[in-house]
C-alpha atoms as a PDB file:
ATOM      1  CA  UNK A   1       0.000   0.000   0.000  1.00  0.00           C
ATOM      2  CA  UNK A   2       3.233   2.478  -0.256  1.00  0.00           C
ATOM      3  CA  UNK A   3       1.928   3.691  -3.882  1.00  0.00           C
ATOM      4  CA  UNK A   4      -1.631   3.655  -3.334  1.00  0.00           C
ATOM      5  CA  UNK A   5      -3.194   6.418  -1.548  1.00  0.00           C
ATOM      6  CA  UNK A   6      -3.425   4.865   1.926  1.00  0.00           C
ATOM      7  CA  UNK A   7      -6.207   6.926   3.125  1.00  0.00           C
ATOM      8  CA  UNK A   8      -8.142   6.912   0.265  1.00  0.00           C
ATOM      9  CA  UNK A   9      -7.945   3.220  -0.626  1.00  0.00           C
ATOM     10  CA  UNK A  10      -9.039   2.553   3.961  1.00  0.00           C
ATOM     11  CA  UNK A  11     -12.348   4.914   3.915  1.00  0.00           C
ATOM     12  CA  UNK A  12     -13.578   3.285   0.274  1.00  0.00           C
ATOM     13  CA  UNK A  13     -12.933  -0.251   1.652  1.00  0.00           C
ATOM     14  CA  UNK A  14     -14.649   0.586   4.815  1.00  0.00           C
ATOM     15  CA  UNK A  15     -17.701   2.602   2.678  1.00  0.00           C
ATOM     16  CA  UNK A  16     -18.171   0.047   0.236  1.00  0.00           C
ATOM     17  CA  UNK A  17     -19.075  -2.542   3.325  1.00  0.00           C
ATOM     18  CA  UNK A  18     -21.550  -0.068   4.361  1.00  0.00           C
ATOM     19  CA  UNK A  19     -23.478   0.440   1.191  1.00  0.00           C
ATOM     20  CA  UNK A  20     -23.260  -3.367   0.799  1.00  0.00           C
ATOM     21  CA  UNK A  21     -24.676  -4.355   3.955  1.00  0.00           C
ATOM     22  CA  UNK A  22     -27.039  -1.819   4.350  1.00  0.00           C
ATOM     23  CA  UNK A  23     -28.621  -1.587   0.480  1.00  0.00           C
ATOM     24  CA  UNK A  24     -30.999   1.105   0.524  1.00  0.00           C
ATOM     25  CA  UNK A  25     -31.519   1.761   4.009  1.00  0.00           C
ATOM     26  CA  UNK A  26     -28.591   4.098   4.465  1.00  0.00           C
ATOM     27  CA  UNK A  27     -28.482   7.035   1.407  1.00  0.00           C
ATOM     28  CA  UNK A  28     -24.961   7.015  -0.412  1.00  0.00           C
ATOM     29  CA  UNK A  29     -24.601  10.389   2.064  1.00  0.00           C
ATOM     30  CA  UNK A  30     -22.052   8.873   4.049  1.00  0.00           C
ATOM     31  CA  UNK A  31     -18.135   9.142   4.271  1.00  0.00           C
ATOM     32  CA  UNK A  32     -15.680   7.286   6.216  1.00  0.00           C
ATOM     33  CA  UNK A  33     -12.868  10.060   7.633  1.00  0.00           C
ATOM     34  CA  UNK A  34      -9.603   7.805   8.305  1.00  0.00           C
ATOM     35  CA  UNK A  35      -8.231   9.840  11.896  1.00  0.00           C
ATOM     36  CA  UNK A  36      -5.290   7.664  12.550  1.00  0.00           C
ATOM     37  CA  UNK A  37      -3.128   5.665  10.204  1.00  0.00           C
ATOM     38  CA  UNK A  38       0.193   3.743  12.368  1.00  0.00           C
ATOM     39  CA  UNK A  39       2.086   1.219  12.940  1.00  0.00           C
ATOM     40  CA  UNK A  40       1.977  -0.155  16.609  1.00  0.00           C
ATOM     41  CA  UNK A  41       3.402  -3.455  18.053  1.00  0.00           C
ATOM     42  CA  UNK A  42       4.160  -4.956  14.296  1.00  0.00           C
ATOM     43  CA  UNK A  43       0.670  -4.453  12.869  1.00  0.00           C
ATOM     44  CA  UNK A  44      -0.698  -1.470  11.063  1.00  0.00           C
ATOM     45  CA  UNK A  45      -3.455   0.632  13.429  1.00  0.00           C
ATOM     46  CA  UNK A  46      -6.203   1.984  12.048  1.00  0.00           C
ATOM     47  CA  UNK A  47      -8.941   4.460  13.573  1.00  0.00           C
ATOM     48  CA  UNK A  48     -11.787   5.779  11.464  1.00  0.00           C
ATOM     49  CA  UNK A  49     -15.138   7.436  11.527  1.00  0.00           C
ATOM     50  CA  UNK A  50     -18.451   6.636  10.059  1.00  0.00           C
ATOM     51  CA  UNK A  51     -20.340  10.029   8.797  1.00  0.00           C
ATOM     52  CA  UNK A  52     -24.148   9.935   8.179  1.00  0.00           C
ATOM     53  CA  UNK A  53     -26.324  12.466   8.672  1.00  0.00           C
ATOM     54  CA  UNK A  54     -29.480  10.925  11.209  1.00  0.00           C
ATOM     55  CA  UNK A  55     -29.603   9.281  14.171  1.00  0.00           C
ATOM     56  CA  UNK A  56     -31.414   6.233  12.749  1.00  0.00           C
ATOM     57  CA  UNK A  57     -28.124   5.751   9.649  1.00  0.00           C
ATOM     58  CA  UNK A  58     -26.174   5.445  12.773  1.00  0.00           C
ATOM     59  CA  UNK A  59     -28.889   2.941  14.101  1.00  0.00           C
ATOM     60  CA  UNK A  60     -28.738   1.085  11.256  1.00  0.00           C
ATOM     61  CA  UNK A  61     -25.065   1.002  10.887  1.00  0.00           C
ATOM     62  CA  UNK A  62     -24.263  -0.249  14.131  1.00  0.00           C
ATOM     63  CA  UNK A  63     -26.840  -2.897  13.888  1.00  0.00           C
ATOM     64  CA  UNK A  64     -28.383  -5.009  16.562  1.00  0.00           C
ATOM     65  CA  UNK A  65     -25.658  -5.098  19.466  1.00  0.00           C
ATOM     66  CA  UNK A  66     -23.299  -3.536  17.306  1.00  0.00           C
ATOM     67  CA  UNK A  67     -23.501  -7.198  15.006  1.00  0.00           C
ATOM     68  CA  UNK A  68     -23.858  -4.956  11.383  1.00  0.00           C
ATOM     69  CA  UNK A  69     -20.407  -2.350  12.437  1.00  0.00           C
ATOM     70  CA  UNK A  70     -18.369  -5.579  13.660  1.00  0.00           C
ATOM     71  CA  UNK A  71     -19.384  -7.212  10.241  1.00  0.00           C
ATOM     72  CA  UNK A  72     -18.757  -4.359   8.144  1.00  0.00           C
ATOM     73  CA  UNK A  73     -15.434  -3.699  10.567  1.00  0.00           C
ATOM     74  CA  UNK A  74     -14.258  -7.856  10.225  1.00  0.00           C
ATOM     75  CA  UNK A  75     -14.682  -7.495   6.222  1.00  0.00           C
ATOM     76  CA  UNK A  76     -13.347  -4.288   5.920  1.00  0.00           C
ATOM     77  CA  UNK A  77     -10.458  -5.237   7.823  1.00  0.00           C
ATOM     78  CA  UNK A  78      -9.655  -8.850   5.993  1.00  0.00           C
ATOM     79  CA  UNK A  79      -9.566  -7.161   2.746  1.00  0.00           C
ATOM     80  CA  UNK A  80      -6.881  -4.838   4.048  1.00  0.00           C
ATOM     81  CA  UNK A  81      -5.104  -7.798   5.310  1.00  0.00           C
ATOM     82  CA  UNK A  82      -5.152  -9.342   1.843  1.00  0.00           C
ATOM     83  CA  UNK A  83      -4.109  -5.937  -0.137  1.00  0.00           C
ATOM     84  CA  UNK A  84      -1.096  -5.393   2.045  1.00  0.00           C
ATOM     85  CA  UNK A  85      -0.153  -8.222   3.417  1.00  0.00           C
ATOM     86  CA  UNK A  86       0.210  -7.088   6.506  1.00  0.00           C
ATOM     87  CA  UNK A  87      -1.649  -7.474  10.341  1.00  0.00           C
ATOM     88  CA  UNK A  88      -3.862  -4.741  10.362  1.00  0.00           C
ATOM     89  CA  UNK A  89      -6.499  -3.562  13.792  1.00  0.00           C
ATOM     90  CA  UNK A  90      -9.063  -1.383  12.645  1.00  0.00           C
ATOM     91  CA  UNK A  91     -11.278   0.751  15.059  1.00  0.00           C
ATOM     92  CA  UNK A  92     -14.287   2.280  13.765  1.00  0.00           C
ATOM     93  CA  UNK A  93     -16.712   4.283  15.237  1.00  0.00           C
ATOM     94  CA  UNK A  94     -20.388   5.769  14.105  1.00  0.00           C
ATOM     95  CA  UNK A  95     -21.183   9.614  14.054  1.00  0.00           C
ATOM     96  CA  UNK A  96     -24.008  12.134  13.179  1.00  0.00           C
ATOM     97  CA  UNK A  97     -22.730  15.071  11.709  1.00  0.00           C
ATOM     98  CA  UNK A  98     -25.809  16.538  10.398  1.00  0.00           C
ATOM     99  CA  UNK A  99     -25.642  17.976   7.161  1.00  0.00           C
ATOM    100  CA  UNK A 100     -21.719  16.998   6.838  1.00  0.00           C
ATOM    101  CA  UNK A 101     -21.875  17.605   3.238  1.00  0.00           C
ATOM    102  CA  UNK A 102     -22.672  20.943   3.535  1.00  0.00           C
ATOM    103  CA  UNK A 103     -19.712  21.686   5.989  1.00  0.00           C
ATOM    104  CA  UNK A 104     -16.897  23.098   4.658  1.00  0.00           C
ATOM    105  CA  UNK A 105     -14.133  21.701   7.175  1.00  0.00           C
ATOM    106  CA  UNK A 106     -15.090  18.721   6.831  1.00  0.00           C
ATOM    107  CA  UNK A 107     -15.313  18.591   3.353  1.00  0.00           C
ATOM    108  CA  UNK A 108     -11.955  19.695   2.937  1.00  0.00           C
ATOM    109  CA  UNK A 109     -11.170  16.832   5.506  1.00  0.00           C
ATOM    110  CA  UNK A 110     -12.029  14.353   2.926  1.00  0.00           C
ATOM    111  CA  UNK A 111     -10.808  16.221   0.216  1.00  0.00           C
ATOM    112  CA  UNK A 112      -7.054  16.145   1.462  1.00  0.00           C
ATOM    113  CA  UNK A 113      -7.801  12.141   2.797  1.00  0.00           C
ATOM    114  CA  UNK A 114      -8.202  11.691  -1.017  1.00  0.00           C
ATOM    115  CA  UNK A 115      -5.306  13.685  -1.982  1.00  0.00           C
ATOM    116  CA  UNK A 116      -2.715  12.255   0.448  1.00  0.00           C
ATOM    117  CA  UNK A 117       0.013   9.825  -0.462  1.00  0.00           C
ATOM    118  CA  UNK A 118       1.898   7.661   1.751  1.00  0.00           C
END
């Protein structure tokens, strides 16, 4: 993953889980913004989080006891494994950031996440 935008290439792994699992229950109005990207302990640590827009997208993400955001999390995650090669932990979390795509700074937050080479 040294040529590939590392960023980039984490939040569309992690947002293409999401819009699998959750078909047309969750609009395509969500983002994934990658906070942390290191390595810790021999494995690659990863922290990101989950943008929607309502309460119940975050419901739905999450799932029952959290089940749907481990799945989406576990896939996410082996997929990464199998690009790189390498161990990888990856911590994601749910947010509501109401009307996100109308905010610049975090606009701009994704905008340099897709810009950003390792």
């Amino acid at each position: 993953m040294t040529v590939l935008k590392r960023k980039f290439v984490i939040s569309e792994t992690v947002r293409e889980k999401i819009l699998w699992y959750t078909r047309e229950e969750v609009p395509y109005g969500v983002a994934v913004m990658v906070n942390t990207v290191e390595k810790r302990e021999g494995m690659l640590y990863l922290q990101a989080d989950i943008l929607v827009e309502r309460d119940n997208h975050r419901k739905i993400i999450i799932g029952r006891r959290g089940s749907l955001l481990a799945r989406i999390g576990k896939e996410a995650r082996e997929e990464m494994e199998s690009m790189t090669g390498q161990k990888i932990y990856l911590e994601l979390r749910v947010k509501v950031e109401e009307r996100w795509r109308d905010s610049d700074g975090i606009l701009a937050a994704l905008s340099q996440q897709m810009g950003e080479d390792e």
